[in-house]
C-alpha atoms as a PDB file:
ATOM      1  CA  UNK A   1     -19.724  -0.246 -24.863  1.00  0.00           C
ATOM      2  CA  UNK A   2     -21.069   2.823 -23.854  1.00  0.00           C
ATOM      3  CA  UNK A   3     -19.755   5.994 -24.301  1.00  0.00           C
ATOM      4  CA  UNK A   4     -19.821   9.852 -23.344  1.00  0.00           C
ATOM      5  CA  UNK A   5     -19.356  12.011 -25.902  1.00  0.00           C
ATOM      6  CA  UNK A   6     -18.543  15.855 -25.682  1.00  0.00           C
ATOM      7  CA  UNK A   7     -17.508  17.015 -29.409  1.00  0.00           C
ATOM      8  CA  UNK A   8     -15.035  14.805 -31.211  1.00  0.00           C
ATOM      9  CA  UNK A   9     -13.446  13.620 -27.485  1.00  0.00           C
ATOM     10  CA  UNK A  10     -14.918  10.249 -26.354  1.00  0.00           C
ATOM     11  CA  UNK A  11     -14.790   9.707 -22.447  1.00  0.00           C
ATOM     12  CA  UNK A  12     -14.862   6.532 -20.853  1.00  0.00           C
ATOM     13  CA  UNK A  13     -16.558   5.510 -17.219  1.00  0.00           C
ATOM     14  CA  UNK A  14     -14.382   4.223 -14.171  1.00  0.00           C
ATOM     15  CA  UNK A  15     -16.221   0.845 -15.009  1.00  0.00           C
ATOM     16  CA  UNK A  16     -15.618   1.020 -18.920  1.00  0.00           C
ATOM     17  CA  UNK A  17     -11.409   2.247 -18.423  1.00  0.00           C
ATOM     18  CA  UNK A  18     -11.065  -0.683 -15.519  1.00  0.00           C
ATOM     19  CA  UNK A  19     -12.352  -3.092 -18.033  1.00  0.00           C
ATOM     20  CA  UNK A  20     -10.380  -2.414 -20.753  1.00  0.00           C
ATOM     21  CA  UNK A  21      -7.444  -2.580 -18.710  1.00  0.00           C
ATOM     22  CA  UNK A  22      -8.533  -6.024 -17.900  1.00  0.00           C
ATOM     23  CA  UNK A  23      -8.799  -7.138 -21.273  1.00  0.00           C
ATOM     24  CA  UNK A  24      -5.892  -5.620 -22.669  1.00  0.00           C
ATOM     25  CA  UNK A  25      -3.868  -7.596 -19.329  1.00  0.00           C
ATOM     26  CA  UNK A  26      -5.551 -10.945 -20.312  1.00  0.00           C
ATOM     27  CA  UNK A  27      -5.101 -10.564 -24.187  1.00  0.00           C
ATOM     28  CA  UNK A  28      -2.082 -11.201 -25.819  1.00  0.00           C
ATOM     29  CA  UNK A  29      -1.580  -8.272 -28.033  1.00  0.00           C
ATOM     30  CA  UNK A  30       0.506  -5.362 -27.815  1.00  0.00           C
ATOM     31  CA  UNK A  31      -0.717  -1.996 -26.670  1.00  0.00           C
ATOM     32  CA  UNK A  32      -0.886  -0.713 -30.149  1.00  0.00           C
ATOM     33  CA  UNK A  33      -2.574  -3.296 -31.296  1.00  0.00           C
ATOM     34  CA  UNK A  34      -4.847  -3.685 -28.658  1.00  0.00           C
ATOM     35  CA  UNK A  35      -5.769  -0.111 -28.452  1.00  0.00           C
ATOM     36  CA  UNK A  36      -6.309   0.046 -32.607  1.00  0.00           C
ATOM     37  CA  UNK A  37      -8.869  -3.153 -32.571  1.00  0.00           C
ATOM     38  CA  UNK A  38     -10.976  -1.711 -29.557  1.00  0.00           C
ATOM     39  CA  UNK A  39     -10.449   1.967 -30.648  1.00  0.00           C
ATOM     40  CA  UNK A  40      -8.911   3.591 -28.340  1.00  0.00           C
ATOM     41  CA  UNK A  41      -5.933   5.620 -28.663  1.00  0.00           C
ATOM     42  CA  UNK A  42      -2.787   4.484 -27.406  1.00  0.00           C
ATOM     43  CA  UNK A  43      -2.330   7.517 -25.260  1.00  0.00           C
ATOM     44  CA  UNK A  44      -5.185   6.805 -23.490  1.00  0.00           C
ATOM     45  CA  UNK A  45      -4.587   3.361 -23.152  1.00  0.00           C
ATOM     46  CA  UNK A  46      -1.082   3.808 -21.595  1.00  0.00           C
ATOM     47  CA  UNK A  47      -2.656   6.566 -19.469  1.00  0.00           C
ATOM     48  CA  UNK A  48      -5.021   4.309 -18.147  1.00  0.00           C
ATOM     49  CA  UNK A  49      -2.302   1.718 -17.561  1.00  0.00           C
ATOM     50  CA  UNK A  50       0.277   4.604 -16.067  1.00  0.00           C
ATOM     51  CA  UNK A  51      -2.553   5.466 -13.256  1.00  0.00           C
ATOM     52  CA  UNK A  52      -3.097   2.144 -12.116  1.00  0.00           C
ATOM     53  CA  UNK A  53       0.940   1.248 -11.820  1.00  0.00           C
ATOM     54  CA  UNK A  54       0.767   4.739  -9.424  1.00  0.00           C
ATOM     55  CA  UNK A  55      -2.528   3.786  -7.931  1.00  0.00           C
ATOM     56  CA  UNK A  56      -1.736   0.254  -6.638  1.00  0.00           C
ATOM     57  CA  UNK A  57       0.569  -1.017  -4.569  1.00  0.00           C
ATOM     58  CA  UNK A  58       4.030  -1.962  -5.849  1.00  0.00           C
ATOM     59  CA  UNK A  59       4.365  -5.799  -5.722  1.00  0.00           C
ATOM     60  CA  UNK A  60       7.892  -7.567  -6.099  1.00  0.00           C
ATOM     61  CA  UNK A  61       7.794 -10.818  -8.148  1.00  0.00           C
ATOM     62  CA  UNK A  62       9.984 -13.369  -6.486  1.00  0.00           C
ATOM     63  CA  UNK A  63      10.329 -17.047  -5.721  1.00  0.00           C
ATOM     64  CA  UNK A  64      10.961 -18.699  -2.374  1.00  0.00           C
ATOM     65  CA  UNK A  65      12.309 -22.101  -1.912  1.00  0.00           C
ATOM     66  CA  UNK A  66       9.378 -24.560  -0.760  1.00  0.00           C
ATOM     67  CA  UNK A  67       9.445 -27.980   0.815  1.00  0.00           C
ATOM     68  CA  UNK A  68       6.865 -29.830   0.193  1.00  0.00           C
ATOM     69  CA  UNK A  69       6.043 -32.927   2.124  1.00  0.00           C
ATOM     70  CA  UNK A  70       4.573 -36.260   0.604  1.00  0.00           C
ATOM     71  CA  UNK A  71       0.975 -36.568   0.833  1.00  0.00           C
ATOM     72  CA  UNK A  72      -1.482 -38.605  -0.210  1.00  0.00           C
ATOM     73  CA  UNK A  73      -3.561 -35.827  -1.578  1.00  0.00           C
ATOM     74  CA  UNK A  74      -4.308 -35.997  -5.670  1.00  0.00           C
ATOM     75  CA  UNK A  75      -2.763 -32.401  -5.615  1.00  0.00           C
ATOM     76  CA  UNK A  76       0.620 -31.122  -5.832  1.00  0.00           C
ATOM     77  CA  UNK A  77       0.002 -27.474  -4.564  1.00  0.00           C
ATOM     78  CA  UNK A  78      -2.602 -25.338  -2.952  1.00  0.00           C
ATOM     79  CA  UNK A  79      -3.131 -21.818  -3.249  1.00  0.00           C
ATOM     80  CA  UNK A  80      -5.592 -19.978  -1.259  1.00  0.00           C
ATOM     81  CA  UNK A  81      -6.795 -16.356  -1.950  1.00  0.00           C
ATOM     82  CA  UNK A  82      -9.338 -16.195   0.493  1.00  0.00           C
ATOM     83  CA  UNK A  83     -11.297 -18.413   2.882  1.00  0.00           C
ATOM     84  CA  UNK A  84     -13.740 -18.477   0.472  1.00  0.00           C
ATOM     85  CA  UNK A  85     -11.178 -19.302  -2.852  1.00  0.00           C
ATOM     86  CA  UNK A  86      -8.785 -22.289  -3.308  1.00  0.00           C
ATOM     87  CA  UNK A  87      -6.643 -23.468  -6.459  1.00  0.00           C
ATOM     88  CA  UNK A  88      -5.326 -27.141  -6.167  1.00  0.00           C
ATOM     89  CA  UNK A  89      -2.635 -27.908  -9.013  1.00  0.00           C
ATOM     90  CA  UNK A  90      -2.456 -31.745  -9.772  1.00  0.00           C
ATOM     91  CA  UNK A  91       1.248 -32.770 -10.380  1.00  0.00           C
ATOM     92  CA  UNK A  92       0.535 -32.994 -13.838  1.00  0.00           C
ATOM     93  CA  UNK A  93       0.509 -28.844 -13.986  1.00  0.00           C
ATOM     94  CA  UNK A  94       2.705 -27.284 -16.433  1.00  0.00           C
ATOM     95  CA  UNK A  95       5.042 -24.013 -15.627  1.00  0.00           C
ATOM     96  CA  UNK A  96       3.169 -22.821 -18.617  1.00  0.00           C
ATOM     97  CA  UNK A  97      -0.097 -23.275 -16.962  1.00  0.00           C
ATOM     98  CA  UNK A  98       0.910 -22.044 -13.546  1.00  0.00           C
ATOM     99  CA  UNK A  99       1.842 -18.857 -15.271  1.00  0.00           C
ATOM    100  CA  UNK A 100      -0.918 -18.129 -16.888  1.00  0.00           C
ATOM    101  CA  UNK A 101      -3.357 -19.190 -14.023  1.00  0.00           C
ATOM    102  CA  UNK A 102      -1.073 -16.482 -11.854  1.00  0.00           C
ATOM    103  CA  UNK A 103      -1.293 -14.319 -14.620  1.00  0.00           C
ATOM    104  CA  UNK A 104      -4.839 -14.226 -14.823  1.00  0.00           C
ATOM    105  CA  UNK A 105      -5.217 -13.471 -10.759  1.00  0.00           C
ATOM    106  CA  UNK A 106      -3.261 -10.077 -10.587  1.00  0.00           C
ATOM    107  CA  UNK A 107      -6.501  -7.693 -10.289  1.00  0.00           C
ATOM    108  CA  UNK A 108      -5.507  -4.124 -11.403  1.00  0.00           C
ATOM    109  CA  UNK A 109      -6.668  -2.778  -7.694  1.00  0.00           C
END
C-alpha cells in the first residue's frame, strides 16, 4: 500500500484508512493484533474506527418476530439490499452462517 510520508509520520489516503477499516471488520483479530501485522499503530487504528462510529449513522441491532408462510420456493428467506441485490438462504442455513453473511454487509458508510 501506498503511503505519504512527511519525516518519521506515515499518512494514509481516505481510500487506504477506509480499507483498512474494512479489513480489520472482516478479520478476526483484535485491534492490537491487527494493527501490529499491518503496521499501523493502534492509536491510529482506533482513531480511524472512533470517526466512522461518529460519522455514520447509529444503527440499533434488534430482532422482530417473522411469519413466514409455506412456499414452494427452494429458499427459506430473502433479503434484498437493493433492486439490483438479493440473498436467498436455503433452509439448510446455519445461525452461524447468517451471522457472518450479515456481518460481512455492514459497510462502514
Amino acid at each position: 500500500m501506498k503511503h505519504f510520508s512527511t519525516g518519521s509520520r506515515r499518512r494514509f489516503t481516505a481510500d487506504e484508512r477506509a480499507n483498512f477499516v474494512a479489513l480489520y471488520r472482516q478479520s478476526d483479530l483484535t485491534q492490537s493484533a491487527f494493527a501490529r501485522q499491518h503496521g499501523i499503530k493502534l492509536g491510529t487504528l482506533q482513531q480511524w474506527l472512533n470517526r466512522l462510529k461518529t460519522q455514520c449513522p447509529s444503527i440499533r441491532p434488534g430482532f422482530q418476530e417473522l411469519i413466514v408462510p409455506l412456499t414452494s420456493t427452494p429458499w427459506a428467506a430473502e433479503i434484498r439490499l437493493s433492486p439490483e441485490i438479493t440473498i436467498q438462504l436455503g433452509s439448510q442455513a446455519t445461525g452461524q452462517l447468517i451471522t457472518q453473511l450479515l456481518g460481512n454487509l455492514r459497510r462502514p458508510c
